[in-house]
Protein backbone atom coordinates (compact mmCIF):
# COMPACT_ATOMS: atom_id res chain seq x y z
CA UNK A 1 0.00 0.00 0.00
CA UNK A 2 2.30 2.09 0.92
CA UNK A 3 4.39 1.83 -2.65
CA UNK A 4 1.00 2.51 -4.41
CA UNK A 5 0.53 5.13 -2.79
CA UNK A 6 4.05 6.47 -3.49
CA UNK A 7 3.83 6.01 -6.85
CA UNK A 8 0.45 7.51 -6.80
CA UNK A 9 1.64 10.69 -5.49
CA UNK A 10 4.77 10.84 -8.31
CA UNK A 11 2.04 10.63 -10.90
CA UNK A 12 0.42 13.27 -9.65
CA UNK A 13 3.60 14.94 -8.98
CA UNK A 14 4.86 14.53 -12.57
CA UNK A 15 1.58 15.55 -14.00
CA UNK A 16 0.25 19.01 -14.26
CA UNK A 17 -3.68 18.16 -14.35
CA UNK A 18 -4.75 16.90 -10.89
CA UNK A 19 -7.41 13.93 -11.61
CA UNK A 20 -10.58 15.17 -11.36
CA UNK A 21 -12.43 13.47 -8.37
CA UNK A 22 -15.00 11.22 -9.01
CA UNK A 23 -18.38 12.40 -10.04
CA UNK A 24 -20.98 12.22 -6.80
CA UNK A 25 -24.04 9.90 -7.08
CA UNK A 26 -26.40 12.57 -7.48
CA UNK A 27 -24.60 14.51 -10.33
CA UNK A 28 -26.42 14.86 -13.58
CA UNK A 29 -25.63 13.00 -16.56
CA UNK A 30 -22.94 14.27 -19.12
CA UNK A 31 -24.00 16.39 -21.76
CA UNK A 32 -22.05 18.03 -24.66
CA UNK A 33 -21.37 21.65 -24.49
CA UNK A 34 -24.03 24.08 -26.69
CA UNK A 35 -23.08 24.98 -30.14
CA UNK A 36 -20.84 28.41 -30.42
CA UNK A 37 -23.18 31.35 -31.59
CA UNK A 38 -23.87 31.86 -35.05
CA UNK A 39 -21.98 34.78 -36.61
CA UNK A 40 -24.72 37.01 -37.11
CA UNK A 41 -26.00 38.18 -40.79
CA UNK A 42 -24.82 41.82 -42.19
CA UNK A 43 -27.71 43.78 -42.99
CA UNK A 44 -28.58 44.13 -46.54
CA UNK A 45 -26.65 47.09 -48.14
CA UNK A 46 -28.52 50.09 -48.85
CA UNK A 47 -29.44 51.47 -52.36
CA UNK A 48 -26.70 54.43 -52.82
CA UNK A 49 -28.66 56.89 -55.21
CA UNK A 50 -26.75 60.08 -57.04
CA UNK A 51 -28.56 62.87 -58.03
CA UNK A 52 -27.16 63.78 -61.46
CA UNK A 53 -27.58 67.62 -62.15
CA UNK A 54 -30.85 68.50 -64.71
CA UNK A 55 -30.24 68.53 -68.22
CA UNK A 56 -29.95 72.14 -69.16
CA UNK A 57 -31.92 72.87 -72.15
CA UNK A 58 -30.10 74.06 -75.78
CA UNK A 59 -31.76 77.48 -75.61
CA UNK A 60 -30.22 77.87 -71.92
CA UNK A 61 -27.20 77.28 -73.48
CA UNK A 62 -27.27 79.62 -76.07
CA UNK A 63 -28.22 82.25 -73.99
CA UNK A 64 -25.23 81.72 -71.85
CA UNK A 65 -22.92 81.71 -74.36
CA UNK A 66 -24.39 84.80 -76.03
CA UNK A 67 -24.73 86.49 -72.20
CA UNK A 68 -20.71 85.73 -72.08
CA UNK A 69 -19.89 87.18 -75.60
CA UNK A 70 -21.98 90.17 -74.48
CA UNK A 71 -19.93 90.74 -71.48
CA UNK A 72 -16.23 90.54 -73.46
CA UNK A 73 -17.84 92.95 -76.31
CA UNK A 74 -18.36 95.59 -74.11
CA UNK A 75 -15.18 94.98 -72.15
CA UNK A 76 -13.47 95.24 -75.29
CA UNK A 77 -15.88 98.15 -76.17
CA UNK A 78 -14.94 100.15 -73.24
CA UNK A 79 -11.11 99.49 -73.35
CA UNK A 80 -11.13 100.69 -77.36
CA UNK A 81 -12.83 103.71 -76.05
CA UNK A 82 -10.96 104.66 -73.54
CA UNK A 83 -7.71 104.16 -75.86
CA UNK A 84 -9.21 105.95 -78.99
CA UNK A 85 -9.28 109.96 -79.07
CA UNK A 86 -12.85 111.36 -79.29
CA UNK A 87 -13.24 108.91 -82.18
CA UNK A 88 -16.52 109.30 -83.50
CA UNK A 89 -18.52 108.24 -86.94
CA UNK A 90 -19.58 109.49 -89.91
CA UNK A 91 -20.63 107.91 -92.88
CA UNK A 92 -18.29 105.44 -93.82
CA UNK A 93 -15.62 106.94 -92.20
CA UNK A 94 -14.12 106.47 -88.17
CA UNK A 95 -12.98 110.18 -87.40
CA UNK A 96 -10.31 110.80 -84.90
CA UNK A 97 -9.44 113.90 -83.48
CA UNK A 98 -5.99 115.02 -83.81
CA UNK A 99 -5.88 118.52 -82.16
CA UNK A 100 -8.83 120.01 -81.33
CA UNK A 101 -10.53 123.28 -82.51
CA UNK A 102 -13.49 124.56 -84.53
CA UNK A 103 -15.29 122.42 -86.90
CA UNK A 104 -15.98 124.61 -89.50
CA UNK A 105 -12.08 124.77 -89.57
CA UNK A 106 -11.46 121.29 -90.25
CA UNK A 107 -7.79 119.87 -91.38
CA UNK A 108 -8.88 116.37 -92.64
CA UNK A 109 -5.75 113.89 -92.48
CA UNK A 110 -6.17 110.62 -94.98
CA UNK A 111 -3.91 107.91 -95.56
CA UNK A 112 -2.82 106.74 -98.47
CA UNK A 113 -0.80 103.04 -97.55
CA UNK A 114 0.66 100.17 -99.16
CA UNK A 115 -0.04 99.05 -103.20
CA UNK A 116 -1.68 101.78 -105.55
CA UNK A 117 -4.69 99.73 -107.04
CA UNK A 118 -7.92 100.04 -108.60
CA UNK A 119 -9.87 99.81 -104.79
CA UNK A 120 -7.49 102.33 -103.56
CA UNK A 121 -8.17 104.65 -106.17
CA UNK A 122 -12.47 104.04 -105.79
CA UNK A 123 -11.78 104.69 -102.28
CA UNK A 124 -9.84 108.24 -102.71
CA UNK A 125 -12.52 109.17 -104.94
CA UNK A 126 -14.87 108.55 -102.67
CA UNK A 127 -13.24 110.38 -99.95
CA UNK A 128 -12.56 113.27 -102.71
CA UNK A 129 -15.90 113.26 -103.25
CA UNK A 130 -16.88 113.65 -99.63
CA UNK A 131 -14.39 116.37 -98.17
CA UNK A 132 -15.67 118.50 -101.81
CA UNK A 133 -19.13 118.96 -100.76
CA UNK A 134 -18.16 119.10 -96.70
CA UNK A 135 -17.94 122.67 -96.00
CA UNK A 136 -16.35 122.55 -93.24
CA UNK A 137 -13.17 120.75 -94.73
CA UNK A 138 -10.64 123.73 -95.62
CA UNK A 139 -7.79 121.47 -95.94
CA UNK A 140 -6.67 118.04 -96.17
CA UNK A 141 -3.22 116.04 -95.60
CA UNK A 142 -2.54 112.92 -97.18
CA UNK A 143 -0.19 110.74 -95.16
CA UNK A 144 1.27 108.69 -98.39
CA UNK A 145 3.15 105.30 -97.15
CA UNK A 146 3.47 103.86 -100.34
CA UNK A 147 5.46 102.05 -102.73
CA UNK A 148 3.59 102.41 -105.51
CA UNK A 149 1.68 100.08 -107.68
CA UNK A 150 -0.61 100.62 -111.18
CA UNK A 151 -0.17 104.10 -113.18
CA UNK A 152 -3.90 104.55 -113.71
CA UNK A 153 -4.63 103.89 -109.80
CA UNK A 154 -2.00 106.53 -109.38
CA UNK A 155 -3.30 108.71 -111.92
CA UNK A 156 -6.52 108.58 -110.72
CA UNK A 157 -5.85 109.19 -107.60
CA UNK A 158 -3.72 112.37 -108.80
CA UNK A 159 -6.53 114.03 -110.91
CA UNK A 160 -8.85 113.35 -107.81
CA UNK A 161 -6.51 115.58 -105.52
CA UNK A 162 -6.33 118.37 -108.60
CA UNK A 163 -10.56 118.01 -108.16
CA UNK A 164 -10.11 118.94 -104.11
CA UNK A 165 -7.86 121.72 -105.35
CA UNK A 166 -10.11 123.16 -107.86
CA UNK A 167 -13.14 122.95 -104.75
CA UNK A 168 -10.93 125.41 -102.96
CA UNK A 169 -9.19 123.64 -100.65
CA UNK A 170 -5.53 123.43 -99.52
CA UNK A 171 -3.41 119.85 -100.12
CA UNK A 172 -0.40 119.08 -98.09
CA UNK A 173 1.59 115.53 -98.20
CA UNK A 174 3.00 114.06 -95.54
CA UNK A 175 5.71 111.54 -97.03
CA UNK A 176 6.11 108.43 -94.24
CA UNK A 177 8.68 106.23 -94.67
CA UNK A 178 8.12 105.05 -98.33
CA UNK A 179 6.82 107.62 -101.00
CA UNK A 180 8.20 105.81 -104.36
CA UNK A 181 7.29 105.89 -108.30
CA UNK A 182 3.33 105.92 -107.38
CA UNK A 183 3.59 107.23 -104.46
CA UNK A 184 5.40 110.16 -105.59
CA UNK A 185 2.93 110.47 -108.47
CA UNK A 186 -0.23 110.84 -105.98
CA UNK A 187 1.92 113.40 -104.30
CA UNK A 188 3.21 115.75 -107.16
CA UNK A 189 0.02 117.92 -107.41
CA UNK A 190 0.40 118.71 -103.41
CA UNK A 191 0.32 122.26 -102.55
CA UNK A 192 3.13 121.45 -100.78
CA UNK A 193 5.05 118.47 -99.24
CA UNK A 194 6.15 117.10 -96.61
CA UNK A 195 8.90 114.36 -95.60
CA UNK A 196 10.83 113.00 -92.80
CA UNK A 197 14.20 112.93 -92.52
CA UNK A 198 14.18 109.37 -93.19
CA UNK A 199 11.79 108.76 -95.58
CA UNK A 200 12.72 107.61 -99.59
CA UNK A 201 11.34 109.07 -102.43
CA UNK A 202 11.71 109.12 -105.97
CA UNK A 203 12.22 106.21 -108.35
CA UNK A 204 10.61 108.12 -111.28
CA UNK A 205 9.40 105.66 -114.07
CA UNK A 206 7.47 103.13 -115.18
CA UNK A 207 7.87 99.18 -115.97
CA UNK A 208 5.80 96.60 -117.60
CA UNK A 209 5.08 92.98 -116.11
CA UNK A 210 3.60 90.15 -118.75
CA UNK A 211 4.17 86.37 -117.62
CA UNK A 212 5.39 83.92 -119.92
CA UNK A 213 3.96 80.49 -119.49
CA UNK A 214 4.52 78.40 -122.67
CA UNK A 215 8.03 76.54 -121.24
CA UNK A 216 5.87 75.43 -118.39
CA UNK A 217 3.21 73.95 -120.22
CA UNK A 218 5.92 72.54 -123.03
CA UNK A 219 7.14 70.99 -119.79
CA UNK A 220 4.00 69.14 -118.71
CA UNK A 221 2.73 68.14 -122.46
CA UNK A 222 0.32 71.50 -122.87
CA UNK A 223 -0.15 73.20 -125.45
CA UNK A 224 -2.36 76.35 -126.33
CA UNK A 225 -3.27 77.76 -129.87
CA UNK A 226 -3.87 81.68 -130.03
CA UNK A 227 -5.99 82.10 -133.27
CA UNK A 228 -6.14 85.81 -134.36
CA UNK A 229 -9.00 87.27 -137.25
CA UNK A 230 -7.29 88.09 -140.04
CA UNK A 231 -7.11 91.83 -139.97
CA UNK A 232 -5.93 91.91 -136.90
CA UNK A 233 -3.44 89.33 -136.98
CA UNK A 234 -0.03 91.38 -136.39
CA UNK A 235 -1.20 92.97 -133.49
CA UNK A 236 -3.57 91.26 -131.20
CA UNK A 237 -3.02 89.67 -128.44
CA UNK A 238 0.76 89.68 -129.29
CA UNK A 239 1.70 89.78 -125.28
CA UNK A 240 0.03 86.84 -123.89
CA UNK A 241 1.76 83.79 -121.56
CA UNK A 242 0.88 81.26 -124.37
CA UNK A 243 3.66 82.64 -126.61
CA UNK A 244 7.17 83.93 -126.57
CA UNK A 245 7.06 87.34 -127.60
CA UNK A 246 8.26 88.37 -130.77
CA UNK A 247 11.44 91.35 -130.82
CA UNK A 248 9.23 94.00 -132.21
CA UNK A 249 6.21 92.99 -129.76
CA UNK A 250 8.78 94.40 -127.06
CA UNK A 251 9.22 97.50 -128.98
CA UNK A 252 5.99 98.35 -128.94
CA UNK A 253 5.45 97.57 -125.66
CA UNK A 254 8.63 99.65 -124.80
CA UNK A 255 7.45 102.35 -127.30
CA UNK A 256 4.32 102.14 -125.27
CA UNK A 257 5.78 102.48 -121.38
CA UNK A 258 7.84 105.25 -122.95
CA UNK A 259 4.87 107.12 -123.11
CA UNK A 260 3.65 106.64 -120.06
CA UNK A 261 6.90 107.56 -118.72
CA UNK A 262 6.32 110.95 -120.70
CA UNK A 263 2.84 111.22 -118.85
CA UNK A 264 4.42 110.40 -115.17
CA UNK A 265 6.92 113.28 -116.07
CA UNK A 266 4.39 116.50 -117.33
CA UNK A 267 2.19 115.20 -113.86
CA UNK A 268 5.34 116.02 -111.88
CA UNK A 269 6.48 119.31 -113.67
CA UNK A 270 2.48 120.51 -113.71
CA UNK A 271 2.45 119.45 -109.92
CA UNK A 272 5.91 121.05 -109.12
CA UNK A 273 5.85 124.53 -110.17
CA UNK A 274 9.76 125.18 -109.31
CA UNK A 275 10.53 122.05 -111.71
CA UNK A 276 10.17 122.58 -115.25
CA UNK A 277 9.60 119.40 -117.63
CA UNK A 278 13.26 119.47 -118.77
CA UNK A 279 14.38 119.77 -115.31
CA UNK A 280 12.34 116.90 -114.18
CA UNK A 281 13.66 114.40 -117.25
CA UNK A 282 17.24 114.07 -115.74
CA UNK A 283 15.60 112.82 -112.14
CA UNK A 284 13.16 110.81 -114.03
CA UNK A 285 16.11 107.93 -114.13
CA UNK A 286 14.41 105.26 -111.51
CA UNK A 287 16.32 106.51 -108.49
CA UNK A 288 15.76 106.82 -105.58
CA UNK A 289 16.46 109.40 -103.02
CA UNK A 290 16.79 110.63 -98.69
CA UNK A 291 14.78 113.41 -97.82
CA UNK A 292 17.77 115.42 -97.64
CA UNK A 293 18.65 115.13 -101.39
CA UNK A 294 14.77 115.09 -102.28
CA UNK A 295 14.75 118.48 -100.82
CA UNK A 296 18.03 120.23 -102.87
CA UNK A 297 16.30 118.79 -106.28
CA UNK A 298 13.15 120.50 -105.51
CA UNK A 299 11.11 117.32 -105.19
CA UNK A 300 9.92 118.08 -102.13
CA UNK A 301 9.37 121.38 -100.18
CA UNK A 302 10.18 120.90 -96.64
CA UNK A 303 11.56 118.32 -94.24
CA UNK A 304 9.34 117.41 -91.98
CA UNK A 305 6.79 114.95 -89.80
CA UNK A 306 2.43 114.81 -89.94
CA UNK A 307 2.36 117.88 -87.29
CA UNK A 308 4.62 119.64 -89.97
CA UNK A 309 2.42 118.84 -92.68
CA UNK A 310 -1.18 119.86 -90.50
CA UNK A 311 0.92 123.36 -89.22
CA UNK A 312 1.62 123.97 -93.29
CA UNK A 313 -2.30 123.00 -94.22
CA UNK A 314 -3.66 125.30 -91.81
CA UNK A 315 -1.33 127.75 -92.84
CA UNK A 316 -2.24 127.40 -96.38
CA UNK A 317 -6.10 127.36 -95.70
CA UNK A 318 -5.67 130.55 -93.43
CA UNK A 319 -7.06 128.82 -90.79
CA UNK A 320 -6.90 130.73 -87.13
CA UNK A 321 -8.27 127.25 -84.64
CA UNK A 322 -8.30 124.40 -87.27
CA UNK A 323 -8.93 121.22 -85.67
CA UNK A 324 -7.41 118.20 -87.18
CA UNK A 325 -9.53 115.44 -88.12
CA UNK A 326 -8.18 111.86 -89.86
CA UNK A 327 -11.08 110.17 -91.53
CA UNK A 328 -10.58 106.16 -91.57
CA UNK A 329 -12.75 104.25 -94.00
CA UNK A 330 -14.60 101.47 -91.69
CA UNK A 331 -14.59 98.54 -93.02
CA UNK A 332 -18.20 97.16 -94.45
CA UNK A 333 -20.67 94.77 -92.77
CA UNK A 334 -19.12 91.76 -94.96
CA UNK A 335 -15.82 92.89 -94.41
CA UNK A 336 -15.81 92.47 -91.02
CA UNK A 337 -17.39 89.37 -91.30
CA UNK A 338 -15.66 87.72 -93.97
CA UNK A 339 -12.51 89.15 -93.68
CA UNK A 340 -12.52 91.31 -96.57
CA UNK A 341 -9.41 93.30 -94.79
CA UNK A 342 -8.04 91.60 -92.27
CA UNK A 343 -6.68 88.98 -94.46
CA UNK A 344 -5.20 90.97 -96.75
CA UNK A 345 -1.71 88.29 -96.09
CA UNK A 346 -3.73 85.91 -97.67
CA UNK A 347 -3.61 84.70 -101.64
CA UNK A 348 -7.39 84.01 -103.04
CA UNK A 349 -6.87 82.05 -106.00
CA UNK A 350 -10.05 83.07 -108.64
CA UNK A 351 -10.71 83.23 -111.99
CA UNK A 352 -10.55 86.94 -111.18
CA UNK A 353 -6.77 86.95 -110.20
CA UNK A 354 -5.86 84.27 -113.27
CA UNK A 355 -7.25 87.01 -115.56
CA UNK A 356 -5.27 89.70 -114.10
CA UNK A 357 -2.05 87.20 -113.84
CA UNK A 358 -2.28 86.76 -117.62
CA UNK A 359 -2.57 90.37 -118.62
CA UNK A 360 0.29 92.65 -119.23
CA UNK A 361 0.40 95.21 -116.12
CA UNK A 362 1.96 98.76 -116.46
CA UNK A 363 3.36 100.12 -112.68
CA UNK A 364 4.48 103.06 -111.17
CA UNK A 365 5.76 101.24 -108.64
CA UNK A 366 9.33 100.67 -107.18
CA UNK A 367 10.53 96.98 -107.29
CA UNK A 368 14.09 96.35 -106.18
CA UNK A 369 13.71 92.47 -106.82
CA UNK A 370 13.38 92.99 -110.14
């Protein structure tokens, strides 16, 4: 007994778990232990609904847009406004005041820039037109930037300041930087003129232009027969970019600038009443001149800038407040829409300018690329 016991107690000794005593008479029965709880369910998710923003209607968004464009007009309104100089309208023309004084003493200033064509010349006209039957123009300055371009433009444009003359009214020119071949020719008839110290004048003459096309079509297999009538076989159509010209189809044409050239020099000597036509032959050369030398051949009068040339018109027209007015043509409804002017970089390509390409063209312009 007593080993059992020994050996009883090393058991227990050696064993962490003491033996559970034994279950009492009266204990209840064994029963397993209750299921662990059920996880529980995760509510349903709720229904996440986005309210998208209503559907604005096309006319809502035309009227935005317009209400923007509105707004940037007249910002762009105001800020012209405020930059311009009492500009005001009048007829076709934007006025700006240069120097104020009475109206009835006006000094009108108009500009005269870039090529000589047919439109400018229709425009001057125009203007001519205007300032004849405006009594309160006494004078007008014509700011000439200008290069030159078609003898009849030029012409034109010439006879239309002799018209403003005859009306009564005083013409002063105000040379800019260029005033060459046509641009001298609208100026000539001037009362008196004007140039800055930098500006280059001259270039007295004329030149001819007729393209020659018949190696480029030999080259790509064209060919185009001019058939003349009869009668009029020698002469007709004997400049045209179909054929080389003959040597006495030049000669005429020559013969026929020569005369022109004749015309461009009694314009300057009928203009310039210090310069008679046999004075104005030997300067009739093509050259070109400074303002300085301009000046000592008497093809100008005085050296000086536009507030020269307004001083001198007043002068002229006796005027004691002049105020000084430059009339801008505005462009036309379908100008500004189409661009009739603000493209003016651009080539249009028309049956229009392929008519003009193929006709001989006689300038008074000055063309040092040629």
């Amino acid at each position: 007994m007593g080993q059992l016991a020994a050996h009883a107690q090393g058991e227990l000794l050696m064993n962490d778990s003491p033996t559970p005593p034994p279950p009492a008479d009266d204990a209840p029965a064994f029963s397993p232990p209750p299921p662990p709880p059920r996880p529980a369910m995760p509510s349903p998710m709720q229904p996440i609904y986005i309210q998208l923003p209503a559907k604005r209607s096309i006319w809502r968004r035309i009227g935005l847009v317009l209400l923007v464009l509105m707004l940037l007009g007249s910002i762009l309104i105001n800020v012209s406004l405020s930059a311009a100089v009492a500009v005001t309208a009048e007829g076709p023309y934007a006025l700006t005041t240069l120097r104020d004084g009475q109206d009835d003493q006006r000094v009108v200033v108009y500009e005269i820039l870039g090529g000589i064509d047919l439109q400018q010349a229709e425009r001057f006209n125009e203007f001519a037109r205007k300032v004849i039957d405006d009594g309160r123009v006494q004078a007008v300055v014509l700011r000439v930037v200008s290069t030159g371009g078609a003898m009849s433009s030029s012409d034109q444009i010439n006879a239309a300041v002799r018209a403003i003359q005859a009306a009564g009214k005083k013409v002063v020119v105000s040379m800019g930087g260029w005033a060459v071949s046509g641009g001298y020719y609208v100026s000539t008839s001037a009362d008196e003129i004007y140039a800055e110290s930098s500006t280059i004048t001259g270039s007295i003459g004329v030149l001819g232009i007729f393209p020659i096309m018949k190696g480029t079509f030999d080259k790509i297999g064209m060919e185009t027969i001019v058939l003349r009538s009869t009668a009029a076989d020698p002469y007709k159509a004997e400049l045209n970019p179909f054929e080389s010209p003959t040597d006495d189809a030049k000669a005429r044409f020559r013969a026929l600038l020569d005369s022109c050239h004749a015309k461009f020099v009694s314009v300057i000597a009928a203009g310039r009443s210090n310069l008679s036509v046999d004075e104005v032959r030997p300067l009739a050369n093509g050259r070109i001149w400074m303002a300085d030398e301009a000046l000592k051949l008497g093809l100008i009068d005085q050296i000086g800038y536009l507030d020269d040339a307004i001083d001198a018109a007043a002068r002229l027209a006796g005027l004691s407040a002049p105020r000084a007015v430059r009339y801008r043509r505005r462009p036309s409804l379908g100008e500004r829409v189409f661009g009739g002017q603000a493209d003016a970089a651009s080539v249009r390509i028309d049956a229009d300018l392929l008519d003009r390409l193929q006709r001989p063209r006689i300038l008074a312009e000055w063309r040092p690329g040629l």
